[in-house]
PDB file of N, CA and C in Angstrom:
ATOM      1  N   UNK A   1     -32.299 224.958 -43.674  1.00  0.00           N
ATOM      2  CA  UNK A   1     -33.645 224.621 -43.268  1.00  0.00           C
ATOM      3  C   UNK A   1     -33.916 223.163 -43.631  1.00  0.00           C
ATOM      4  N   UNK A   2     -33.586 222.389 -42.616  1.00  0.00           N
ATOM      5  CA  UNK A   2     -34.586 220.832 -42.818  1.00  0.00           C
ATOM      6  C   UNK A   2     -35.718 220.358 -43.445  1.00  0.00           C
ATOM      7  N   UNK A   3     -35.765 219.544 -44.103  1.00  0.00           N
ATOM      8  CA  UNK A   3     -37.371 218.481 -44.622  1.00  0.00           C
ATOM      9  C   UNK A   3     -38.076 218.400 -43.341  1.00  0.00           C
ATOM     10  N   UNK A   4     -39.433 218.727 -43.680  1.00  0.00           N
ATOM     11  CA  UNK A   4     -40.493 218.142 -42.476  1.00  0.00           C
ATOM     12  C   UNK A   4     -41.305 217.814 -43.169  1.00  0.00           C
ATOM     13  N   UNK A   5     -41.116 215.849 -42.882  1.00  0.00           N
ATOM     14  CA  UNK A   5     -42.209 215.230 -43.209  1.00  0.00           C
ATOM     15  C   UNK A   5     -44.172 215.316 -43.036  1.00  0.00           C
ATOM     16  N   UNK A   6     -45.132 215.574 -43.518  1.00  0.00           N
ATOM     17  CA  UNK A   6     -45.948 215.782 -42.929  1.00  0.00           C
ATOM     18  C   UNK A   6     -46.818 214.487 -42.301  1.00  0.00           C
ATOM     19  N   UNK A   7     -46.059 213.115 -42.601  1.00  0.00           N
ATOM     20  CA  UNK A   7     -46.433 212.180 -41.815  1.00  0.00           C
ATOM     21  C   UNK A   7     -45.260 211.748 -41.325  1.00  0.00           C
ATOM     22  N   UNK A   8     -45.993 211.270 -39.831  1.00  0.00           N
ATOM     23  CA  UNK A   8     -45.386 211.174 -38.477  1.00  0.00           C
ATOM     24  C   UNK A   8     -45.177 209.662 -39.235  1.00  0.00           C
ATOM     25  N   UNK A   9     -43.886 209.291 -38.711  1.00  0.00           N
ATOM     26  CA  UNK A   9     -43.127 207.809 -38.966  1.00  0.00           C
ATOM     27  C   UNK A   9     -43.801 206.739 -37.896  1.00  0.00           C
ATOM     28  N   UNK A  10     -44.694 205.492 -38.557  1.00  0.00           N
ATOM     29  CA  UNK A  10     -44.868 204.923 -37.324  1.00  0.00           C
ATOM     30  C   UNK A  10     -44.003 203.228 -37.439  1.00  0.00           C
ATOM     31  N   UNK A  11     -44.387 202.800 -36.149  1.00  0.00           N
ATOM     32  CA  UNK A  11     -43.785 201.994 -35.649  1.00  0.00           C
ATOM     33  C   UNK A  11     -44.149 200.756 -35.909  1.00  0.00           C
ATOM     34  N   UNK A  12     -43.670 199.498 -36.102  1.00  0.00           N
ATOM     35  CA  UNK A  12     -44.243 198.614 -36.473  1.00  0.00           C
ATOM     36  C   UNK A  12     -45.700 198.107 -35.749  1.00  0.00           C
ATOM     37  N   UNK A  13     -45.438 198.540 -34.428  1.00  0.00           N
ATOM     38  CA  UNK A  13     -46.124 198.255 -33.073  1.00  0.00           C
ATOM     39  C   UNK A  13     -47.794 199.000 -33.688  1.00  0.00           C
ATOM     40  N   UNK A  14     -47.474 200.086 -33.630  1.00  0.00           N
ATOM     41  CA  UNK A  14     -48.395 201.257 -34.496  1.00  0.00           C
ATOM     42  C   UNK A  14     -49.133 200.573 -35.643  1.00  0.00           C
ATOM     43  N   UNK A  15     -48.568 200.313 -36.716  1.00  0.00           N
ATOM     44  CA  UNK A  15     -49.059 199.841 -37.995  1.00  0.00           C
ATOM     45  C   UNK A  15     -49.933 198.550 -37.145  1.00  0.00           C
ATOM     46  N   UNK A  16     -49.043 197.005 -36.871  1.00  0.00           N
ATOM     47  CA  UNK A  16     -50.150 196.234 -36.398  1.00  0.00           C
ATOM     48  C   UNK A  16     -51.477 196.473 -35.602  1.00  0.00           C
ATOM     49  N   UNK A  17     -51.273 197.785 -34.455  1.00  0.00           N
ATOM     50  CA  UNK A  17     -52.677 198.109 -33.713  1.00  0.00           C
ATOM     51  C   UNK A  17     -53.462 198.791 -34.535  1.00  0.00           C
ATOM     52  N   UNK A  18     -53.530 199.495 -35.347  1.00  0.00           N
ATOM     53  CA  UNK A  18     -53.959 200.035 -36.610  1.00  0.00           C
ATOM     54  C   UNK A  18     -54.840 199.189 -37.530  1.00  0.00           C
ATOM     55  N   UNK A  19     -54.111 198.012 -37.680  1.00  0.00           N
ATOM     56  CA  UNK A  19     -54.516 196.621 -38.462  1.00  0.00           C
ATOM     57  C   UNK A  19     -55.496 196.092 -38.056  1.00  0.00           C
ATOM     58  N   UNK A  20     -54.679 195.508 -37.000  1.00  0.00           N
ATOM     59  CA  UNK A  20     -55.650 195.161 -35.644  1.00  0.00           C
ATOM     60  C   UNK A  20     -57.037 195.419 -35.312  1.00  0.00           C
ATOM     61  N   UNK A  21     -57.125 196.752 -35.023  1.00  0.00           N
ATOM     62  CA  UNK A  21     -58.494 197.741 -34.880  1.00  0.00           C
ATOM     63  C   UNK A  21     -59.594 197.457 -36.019  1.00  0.00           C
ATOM     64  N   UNK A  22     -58.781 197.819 -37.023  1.00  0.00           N
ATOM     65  CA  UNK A  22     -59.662 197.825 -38.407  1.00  0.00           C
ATOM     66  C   UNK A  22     -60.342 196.406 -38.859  1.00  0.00           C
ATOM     67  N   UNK A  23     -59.636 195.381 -38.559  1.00  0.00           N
ATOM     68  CA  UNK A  23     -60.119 193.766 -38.651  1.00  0.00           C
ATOM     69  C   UNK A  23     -60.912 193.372 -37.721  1.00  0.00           C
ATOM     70  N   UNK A  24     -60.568 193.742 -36.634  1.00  0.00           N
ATOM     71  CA  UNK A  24     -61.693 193.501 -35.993  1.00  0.00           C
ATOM     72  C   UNK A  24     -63.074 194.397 -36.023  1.00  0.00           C
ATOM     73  N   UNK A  25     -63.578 195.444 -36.290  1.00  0.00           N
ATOM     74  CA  UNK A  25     -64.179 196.048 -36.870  1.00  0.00           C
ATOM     75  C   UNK A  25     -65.132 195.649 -37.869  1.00  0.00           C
ATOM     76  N   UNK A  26     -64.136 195.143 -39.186  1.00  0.00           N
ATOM     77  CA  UNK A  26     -64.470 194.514 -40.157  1.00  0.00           C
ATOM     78  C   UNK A  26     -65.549 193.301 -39.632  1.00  0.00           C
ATOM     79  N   UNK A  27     -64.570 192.672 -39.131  1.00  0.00           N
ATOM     80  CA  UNK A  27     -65.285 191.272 -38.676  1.00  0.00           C
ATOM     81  C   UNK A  27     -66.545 191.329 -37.641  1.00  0.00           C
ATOM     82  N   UNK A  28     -66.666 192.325 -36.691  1.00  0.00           N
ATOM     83  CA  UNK A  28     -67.891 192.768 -35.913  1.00  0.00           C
ATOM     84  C   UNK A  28     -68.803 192.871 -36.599  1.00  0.00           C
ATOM     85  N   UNK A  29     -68.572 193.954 -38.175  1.00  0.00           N
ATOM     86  CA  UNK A  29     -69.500 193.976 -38.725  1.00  0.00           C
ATOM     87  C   UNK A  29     -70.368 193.086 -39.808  1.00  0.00           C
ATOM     88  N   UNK A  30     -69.268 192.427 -40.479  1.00  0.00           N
ATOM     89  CA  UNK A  30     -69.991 191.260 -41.200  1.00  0.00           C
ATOM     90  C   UNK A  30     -70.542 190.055 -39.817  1.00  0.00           C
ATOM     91  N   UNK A  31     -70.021 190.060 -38.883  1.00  0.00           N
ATOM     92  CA  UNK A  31     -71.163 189.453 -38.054  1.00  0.00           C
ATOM     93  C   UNK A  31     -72.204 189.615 -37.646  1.00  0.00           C
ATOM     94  N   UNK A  32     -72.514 190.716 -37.368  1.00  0.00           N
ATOM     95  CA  UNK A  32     -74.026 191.680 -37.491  1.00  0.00           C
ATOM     96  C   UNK A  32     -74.823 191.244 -38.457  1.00  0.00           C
ATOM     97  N   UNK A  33     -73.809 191.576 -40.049  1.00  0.00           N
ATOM     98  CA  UNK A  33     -74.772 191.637 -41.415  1.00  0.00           C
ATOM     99  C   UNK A  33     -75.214 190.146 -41.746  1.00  0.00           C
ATOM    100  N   UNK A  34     -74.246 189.092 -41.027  1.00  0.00           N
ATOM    101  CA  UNK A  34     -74.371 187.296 -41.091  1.00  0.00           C
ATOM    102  C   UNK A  34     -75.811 187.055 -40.226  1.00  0.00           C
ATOM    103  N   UNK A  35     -76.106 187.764 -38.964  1.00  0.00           N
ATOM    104  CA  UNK A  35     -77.230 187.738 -38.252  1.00  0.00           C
ATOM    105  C   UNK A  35     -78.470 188.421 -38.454  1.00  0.00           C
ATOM    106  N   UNK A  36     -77.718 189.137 -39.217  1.00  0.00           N
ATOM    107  CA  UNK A  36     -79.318 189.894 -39.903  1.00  0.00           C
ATOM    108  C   UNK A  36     -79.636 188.998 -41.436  1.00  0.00           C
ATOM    109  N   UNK A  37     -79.195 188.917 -41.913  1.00  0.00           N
ATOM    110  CA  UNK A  37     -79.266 187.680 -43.205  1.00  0.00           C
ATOM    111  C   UNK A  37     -79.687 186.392 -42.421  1.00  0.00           C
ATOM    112  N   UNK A  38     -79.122 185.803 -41.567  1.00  0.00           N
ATOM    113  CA  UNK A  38     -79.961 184.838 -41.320  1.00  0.00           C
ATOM    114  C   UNK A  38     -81.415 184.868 -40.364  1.00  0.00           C
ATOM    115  N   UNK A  39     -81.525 185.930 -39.689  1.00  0.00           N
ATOM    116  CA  UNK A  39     -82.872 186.192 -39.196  1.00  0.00           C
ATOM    117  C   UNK A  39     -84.049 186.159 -40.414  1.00  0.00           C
ATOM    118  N   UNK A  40     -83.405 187.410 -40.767  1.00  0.00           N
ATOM    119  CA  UNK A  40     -84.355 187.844 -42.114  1.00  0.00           C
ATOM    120  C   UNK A  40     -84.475 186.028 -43.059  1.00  0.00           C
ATOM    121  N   UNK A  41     -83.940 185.564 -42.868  1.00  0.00           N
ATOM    122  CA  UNK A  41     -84.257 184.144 -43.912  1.00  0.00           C
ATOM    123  C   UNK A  41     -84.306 182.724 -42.962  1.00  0.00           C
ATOM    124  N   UNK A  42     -84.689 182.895 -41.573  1.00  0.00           N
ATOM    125  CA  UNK A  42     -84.401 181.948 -40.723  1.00  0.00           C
ATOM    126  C   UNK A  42     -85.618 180.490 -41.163  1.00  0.00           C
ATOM    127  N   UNK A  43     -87.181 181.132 -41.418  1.00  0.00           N
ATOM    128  CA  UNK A  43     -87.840 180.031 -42.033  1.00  0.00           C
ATOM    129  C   UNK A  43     -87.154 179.124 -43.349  1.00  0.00           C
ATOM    130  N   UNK A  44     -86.789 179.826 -44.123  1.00  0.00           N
ATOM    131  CA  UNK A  44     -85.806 179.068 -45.315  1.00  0.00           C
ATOM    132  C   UNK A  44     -84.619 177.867 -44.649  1.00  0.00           C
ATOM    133  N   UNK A  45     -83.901 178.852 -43.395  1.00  0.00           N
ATOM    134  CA  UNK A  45     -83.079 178.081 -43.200  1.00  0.00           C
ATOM    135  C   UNK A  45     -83.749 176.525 -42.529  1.00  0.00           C
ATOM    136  N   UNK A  46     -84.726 177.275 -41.907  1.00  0.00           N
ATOM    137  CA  UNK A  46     -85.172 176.053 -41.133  1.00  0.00           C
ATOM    138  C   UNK A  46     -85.259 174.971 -42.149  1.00  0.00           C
ATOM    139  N   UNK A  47     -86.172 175.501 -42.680  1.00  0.00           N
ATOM    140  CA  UNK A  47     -86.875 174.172 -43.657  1.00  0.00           C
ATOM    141  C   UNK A  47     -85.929 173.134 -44.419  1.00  0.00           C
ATOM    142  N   UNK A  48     -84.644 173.757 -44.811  1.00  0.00           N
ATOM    143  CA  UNK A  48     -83.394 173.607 -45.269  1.00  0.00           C
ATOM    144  C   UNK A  48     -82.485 172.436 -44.310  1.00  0.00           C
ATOM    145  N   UNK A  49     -82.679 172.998 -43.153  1.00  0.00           N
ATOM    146  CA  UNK A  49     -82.439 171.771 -42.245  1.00  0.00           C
ATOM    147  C   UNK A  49     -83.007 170.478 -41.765  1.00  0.00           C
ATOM    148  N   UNK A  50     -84.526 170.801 -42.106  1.00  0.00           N
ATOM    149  CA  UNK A  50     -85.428 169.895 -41.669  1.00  0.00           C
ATOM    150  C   UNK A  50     -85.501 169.152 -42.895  1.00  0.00           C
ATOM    151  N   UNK A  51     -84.573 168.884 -44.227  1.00  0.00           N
ATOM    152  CA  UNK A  51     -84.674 168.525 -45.098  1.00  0.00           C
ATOM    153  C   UNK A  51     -83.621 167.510 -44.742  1.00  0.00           C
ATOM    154  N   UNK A  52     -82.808 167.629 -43.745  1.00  0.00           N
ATOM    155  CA  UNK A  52     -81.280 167.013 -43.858  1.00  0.00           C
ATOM    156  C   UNK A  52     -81.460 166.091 -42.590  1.00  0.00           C
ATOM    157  N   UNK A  53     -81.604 166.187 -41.009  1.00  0.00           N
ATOM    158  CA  UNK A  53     -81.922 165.998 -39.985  1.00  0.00           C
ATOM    159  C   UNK A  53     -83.573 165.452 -39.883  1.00  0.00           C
ATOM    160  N   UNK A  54     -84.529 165.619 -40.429  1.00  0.00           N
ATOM    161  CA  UNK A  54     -85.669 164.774 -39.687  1.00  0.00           C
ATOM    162  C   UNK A  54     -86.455 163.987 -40.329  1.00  0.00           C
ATOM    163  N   UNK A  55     -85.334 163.231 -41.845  1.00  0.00           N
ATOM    164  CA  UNK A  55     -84.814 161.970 -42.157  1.00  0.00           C
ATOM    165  C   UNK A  55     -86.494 162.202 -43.015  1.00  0.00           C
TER     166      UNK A  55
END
């Protein structure tokens, strides 16, 4: 009677789309949370700029 692994062997191909998926994901979402942080504080930012630019 043979070993049966209970995980399926993957492929390198596999592992990178896997990677792949998950990073981008990642990154969708801290872009969301970057746009909601700067909404939520956009007067700050302004003023912050208007400190640098309107001399």
């Amino acid at each position: 009677m043979g070993y049966k692994s209970r995980k399926r062997h993957k492929s390198r191909r596999e592992k990178f789309r896997d990677v792949l998926r998950n990073t981008r994901v990642i990154i969708l979402f801290a872009f969301i949370a970057l746009l909601l942080y700067a909404y939520m504080n956009r007067r700050e930012i302004w003023a912050w700029l208007k400190t640098y630019w309107y001399g």
